[in-house]
PDB file of N, CA and C in Angstrom:
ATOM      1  N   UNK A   1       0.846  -1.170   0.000  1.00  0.00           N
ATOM      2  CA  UNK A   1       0.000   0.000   0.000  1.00  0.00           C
ATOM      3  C   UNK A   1       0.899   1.243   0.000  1.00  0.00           C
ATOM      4  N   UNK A   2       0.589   1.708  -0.891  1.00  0.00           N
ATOM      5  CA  UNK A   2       1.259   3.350  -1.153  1.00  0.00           C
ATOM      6  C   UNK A   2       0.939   4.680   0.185  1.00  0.00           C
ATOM      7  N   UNK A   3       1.865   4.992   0.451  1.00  0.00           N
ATOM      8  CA  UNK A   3       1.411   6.483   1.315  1.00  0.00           C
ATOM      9  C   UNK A   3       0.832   7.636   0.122  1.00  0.00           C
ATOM     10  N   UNK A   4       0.543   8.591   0.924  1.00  0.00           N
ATOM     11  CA  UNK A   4       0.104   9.831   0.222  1.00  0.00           C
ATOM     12  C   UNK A   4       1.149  10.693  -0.612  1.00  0.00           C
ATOM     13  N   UNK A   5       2.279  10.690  -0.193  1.00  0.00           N
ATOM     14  CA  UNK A   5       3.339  11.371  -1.011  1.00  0.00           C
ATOM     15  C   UNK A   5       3.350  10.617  -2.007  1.00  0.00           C
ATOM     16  N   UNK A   6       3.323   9.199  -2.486  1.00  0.00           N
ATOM     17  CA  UNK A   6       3.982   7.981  -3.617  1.00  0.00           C
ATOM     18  C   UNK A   6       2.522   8.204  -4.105  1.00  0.00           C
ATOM     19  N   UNK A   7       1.043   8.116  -3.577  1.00  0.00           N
ATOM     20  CA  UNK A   7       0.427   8.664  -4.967  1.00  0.00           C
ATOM     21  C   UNK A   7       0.085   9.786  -5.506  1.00  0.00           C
ATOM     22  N   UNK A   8       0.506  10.924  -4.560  1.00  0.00           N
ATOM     23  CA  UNK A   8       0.739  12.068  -5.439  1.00  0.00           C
ATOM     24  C   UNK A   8       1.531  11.886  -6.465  1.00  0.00           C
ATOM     25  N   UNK A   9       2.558  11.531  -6.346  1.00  0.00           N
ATOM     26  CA  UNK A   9       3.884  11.335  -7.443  1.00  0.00           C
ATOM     27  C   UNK A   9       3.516  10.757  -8.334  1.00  0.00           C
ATOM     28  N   UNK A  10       3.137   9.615  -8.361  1.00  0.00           N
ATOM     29  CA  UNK A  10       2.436   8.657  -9.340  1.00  0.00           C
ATOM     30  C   UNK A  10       1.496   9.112 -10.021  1.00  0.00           C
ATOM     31  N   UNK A  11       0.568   9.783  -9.579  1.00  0.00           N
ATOM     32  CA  UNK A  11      -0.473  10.979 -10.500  1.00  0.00           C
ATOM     33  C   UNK A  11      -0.015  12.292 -11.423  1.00  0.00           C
ATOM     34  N   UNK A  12       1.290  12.874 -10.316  1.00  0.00           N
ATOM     35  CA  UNK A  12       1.762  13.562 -11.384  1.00  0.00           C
ATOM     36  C   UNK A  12       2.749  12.772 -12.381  1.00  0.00           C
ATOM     37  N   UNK A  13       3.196  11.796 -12.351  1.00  0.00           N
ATOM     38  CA  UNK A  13       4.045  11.237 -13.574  1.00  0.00           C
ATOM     39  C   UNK A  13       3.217  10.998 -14.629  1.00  0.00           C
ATOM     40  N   UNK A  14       1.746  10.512 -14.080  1.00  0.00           N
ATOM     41  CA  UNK A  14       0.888  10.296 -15.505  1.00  0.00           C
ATOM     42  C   UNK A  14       0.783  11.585 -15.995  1.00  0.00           C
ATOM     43  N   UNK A  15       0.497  12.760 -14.904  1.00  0.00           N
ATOM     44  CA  UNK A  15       0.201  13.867 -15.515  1.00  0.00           C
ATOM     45  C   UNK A  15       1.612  14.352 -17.121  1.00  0.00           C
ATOM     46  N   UNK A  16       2.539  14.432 -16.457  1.00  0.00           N
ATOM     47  CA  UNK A  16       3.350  14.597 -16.918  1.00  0.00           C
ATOM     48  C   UNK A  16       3.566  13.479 -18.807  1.00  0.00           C
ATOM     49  N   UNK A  17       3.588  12.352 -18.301  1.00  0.00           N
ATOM     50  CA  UNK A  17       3.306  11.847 -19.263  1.00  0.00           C
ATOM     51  C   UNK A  17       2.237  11.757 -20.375  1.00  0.00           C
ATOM     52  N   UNK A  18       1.177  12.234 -19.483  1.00  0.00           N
ATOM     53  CA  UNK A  18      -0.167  12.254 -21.321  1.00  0.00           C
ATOM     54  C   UNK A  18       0.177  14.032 -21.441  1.00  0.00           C
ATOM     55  N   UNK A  19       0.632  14.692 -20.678  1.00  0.00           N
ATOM     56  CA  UNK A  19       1.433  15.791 -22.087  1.00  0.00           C
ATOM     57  C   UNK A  19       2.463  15.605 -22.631  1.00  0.00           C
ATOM     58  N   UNK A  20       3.446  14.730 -22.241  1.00  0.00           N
ATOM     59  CA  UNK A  20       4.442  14.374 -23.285  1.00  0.00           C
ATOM     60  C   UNK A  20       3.537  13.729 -24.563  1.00  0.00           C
ATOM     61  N   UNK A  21       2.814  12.903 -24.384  1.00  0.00           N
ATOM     62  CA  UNK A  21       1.610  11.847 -25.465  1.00  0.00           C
ATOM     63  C   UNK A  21       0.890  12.961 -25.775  1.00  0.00           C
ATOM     64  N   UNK A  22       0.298  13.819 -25.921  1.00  0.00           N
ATOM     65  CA  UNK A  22      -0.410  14.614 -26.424  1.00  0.00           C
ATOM     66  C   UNK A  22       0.413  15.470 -27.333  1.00  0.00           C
ATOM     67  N   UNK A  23       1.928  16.072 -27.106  1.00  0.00           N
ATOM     68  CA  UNK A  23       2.864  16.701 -27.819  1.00  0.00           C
ATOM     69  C   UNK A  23       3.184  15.099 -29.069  1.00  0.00           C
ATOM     70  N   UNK A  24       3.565  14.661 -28.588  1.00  0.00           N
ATOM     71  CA  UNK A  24       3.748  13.668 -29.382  1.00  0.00           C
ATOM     72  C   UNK A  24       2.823  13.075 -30.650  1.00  0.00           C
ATOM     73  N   UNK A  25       1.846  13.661 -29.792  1.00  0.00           N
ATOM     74  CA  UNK A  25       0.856  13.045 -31.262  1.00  0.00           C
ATOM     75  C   UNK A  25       0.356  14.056 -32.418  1.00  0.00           C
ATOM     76  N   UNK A  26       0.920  15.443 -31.474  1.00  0.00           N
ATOM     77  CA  UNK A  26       0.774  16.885 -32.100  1.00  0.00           C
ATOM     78  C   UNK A  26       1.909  16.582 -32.966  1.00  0.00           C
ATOM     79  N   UNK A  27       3.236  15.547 -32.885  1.00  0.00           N
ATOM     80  CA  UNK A  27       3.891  16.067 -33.965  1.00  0.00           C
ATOM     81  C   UNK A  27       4.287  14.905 -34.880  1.00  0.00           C
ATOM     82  N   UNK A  28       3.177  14.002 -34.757  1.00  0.00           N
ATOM     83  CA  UNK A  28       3.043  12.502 -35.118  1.00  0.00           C
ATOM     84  C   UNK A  28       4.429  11.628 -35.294  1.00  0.00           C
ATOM     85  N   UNK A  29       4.669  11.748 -34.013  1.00  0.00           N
ATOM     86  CA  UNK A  29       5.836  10.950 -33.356  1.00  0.00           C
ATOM     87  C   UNK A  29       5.179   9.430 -32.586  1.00  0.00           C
ATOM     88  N   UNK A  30       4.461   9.108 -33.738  1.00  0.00           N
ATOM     89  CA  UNK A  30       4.214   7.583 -33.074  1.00  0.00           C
ATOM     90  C   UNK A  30       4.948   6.768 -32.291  1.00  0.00           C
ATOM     91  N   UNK A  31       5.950   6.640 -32.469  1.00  0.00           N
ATOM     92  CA  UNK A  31       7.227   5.713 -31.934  1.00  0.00           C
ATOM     93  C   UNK A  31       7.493   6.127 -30.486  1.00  0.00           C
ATOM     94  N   UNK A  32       7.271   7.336 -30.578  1.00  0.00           N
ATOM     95  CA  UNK A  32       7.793   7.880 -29.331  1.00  0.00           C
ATOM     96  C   UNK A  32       5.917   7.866 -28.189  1.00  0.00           C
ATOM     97  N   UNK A  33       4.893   8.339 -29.148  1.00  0.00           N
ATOM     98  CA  UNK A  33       3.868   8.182 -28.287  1.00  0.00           C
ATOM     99  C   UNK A  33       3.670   6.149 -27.556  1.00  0.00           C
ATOM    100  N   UNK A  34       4.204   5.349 -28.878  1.00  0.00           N
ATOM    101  CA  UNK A  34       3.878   4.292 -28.156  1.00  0.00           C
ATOM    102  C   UNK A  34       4.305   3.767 -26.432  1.00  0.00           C
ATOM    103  N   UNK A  35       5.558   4.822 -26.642  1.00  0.00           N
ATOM    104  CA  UNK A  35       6.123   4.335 -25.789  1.00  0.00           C
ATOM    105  C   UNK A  35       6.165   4.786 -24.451  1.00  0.00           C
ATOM    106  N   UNK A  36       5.617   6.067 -24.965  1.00  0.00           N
ATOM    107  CA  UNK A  36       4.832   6.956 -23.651  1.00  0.00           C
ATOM    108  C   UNK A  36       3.760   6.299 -23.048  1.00  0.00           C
ATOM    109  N   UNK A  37       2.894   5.784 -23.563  1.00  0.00           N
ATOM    110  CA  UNK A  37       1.874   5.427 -23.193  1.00  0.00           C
ATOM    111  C   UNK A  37       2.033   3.926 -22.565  1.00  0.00           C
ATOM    112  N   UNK A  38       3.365   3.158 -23.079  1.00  0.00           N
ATOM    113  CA  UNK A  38       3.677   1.913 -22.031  1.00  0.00           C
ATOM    114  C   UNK A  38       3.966   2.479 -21.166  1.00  0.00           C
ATOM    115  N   UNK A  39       4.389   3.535 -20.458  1.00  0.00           N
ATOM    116  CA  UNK A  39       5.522   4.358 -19.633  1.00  0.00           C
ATOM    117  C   UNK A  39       3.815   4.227 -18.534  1.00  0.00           C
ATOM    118  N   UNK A  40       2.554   4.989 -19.210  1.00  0.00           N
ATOM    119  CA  UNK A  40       1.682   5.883 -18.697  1.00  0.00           C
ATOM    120  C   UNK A  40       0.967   4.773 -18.071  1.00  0.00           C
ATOM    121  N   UNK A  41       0.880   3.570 -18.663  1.00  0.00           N
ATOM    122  CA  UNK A  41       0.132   2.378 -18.435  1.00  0.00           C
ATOM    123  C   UNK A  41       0.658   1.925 -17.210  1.00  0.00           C
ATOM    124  N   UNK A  42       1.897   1.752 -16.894  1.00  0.00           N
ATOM    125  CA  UNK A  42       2.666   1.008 -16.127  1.00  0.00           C
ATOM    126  C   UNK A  42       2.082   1.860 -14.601  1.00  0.00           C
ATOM    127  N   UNK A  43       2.209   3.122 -14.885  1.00  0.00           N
ATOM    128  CA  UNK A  43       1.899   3.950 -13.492  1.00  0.00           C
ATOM    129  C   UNK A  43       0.837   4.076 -13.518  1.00  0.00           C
ATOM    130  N   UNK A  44      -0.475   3.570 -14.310  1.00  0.00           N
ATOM    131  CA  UNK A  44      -0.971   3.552 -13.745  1.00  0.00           C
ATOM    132  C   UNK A  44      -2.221   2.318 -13.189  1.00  0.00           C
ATOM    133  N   UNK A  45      -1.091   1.208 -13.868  1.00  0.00           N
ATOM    134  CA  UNK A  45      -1.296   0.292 -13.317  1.00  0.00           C
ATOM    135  C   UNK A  45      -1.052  -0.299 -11.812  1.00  0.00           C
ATOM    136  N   UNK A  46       0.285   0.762 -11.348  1.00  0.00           N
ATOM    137  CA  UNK A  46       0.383   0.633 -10.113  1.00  0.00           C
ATOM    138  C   UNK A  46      -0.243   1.826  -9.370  1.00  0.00           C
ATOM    139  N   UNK A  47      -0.719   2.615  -9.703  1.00  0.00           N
ATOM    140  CA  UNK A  47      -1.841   3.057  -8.678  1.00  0.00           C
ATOM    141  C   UNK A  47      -3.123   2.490  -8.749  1.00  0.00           C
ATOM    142  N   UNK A  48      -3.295   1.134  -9.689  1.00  0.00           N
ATOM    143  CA  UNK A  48      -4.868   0.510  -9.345  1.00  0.00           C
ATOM    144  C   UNK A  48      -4.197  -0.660  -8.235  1.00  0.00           C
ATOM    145  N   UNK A  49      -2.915  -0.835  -7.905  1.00  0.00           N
ATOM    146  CA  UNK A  49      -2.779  -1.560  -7.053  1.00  0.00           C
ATOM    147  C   UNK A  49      -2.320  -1.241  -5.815  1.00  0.00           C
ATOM    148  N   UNK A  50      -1.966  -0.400  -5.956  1.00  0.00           N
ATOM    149  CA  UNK A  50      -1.138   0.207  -4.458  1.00  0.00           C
ATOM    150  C   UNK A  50      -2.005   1.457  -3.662  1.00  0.00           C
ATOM    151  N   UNK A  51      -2.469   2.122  -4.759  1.00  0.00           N
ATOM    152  CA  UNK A  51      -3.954   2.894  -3.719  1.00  0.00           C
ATOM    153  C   UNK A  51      -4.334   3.285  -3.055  1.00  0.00           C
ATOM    154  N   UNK A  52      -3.991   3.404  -1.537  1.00  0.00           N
ATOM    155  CA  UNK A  52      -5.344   3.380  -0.644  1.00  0.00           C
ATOM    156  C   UNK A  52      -6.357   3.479  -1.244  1.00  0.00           C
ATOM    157  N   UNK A  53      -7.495   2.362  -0.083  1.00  0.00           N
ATOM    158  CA  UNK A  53      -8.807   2.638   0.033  1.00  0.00           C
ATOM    159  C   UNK A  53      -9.103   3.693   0.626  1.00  0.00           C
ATOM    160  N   UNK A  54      -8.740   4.414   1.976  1.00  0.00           N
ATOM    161  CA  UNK A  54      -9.151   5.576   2.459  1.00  0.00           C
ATOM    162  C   UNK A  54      -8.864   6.280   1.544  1.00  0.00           C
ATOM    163  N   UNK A  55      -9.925   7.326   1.420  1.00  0.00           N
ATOM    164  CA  UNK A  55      -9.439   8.622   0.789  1.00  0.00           C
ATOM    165  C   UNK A  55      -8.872   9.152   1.276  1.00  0.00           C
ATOM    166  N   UNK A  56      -8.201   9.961   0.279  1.00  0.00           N
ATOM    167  CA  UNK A  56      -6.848  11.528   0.948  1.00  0.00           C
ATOM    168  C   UNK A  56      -8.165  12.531   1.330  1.00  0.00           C
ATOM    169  N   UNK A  57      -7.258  13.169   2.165  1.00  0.00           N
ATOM    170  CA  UNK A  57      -8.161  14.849   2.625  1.00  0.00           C
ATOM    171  C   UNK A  57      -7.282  15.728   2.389  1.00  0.00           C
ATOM    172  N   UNK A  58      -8.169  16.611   2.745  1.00  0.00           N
ATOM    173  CA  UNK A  58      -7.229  17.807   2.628  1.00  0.00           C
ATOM    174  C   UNK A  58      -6.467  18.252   1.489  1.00  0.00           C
ATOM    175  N   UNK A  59      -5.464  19.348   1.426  1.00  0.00           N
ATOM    176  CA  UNK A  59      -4.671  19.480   0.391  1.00  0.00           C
ATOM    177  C   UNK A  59      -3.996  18.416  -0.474  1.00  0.00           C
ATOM    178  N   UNK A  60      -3.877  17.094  -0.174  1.00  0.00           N
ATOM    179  CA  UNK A  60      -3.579  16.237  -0.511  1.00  0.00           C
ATOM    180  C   UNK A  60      -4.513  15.712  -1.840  1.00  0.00           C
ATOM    181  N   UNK A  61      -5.917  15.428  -1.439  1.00  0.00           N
ATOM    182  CA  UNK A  61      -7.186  15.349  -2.127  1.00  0.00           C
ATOM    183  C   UNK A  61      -7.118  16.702  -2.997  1.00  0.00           C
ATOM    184  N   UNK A  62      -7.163  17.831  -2.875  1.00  0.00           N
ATOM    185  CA  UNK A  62      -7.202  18.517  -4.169  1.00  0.00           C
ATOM    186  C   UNK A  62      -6.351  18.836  -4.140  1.00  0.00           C
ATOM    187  N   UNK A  63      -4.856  18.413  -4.398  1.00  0.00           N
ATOM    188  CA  UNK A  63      -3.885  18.545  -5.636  1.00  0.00           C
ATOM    189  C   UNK A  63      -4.066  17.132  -6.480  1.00  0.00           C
ATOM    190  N   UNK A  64      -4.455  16.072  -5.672  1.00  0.00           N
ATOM    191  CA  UNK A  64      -5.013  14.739  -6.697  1.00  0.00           C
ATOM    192  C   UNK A  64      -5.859  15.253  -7.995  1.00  0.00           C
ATOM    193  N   UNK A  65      -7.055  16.012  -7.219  1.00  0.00           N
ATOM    194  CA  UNK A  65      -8.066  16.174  -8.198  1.00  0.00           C
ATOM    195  C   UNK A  65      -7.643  17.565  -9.143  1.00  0.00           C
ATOM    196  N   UNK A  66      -6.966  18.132  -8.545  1.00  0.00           N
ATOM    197  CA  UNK A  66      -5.907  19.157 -10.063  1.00  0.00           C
ATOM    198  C   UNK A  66      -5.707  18.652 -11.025  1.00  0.00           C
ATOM    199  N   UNK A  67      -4.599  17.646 -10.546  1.00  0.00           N
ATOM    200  CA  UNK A  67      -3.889  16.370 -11.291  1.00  0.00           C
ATOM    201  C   UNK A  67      -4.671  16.078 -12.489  1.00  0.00           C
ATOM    202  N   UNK A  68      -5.660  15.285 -11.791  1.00  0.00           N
ATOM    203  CA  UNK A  68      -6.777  14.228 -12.775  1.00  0.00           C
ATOM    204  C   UNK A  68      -7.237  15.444 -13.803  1.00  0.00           C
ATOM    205  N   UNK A  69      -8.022  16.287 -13.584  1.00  0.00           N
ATOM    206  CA  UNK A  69      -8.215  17.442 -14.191  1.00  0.00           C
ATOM    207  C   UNK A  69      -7.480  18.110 -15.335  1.00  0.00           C
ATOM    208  N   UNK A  70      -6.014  18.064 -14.886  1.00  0.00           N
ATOM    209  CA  UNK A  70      -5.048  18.151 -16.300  1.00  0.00           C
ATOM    210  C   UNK A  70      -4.623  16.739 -16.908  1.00  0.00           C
ATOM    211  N   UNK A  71      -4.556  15.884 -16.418  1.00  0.00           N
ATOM    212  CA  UNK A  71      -4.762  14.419 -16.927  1.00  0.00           C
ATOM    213  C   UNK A  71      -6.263  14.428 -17.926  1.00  0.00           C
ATOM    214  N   UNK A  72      -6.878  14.898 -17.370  1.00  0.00           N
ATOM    215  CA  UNK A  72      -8.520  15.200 -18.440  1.00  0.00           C
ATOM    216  C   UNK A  72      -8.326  15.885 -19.513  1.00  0.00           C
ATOM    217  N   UNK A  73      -7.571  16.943 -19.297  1.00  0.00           N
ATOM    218  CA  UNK A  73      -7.845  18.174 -20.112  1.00  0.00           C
ATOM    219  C   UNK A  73      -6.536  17.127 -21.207  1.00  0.00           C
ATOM    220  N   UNK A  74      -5.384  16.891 -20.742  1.00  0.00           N
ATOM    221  CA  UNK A  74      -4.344  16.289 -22.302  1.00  0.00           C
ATOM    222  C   UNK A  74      -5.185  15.116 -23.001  1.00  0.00           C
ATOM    223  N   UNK A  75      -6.336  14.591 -22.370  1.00  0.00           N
ATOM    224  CA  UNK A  75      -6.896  13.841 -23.058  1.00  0.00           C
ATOM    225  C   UNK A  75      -7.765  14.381 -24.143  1.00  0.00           C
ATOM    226  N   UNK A  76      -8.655  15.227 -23.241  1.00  0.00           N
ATOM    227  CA  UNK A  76      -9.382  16.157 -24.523  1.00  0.00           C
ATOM    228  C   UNK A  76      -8.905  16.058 -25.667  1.00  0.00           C
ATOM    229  N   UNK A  77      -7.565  17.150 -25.378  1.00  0.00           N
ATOM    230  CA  UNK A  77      -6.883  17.616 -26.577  1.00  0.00           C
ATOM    231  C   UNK A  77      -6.376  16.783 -27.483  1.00  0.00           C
TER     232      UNK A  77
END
């Protein structure tokens, strides 16, 4: 089970990563998006396992939900 600092981190690496994948596909760098997206998969395959069940509070809980939010928005785009 993950603490609160390791899934902040882990949320922002995806973050970080679907805008690298979103630049990437802006400059149809397939090769490089595939591989982003094994990168993006992997983290966040380990936050469906490591997790907590309790929810975060506090500042903790909304910088998560920032996160997800720009994780939303590189998807949009």
């Amino acid at each position: 089970m993950m603490n609160s600092d390791e899934v902040i981190s882990l949320y922002e690496s995806v973050s970080e990563l679907t805008g690298q994948m979103l630049t990437a596909a802006q400059q149809r760098d397939w090769e490089n998006l595939v591989a982003l997206e094994a990168a993006c998969s992997d983290r966040v395959a380990a936050l469906k396992n490591g997790e907590p069940v309790t929810p975060l509070s506090g500042e903790t809980r909304t910088r998560k939900l920032a996160i997800i939010r720009q994780i939303l928005a590189h998807d949009r785009a």
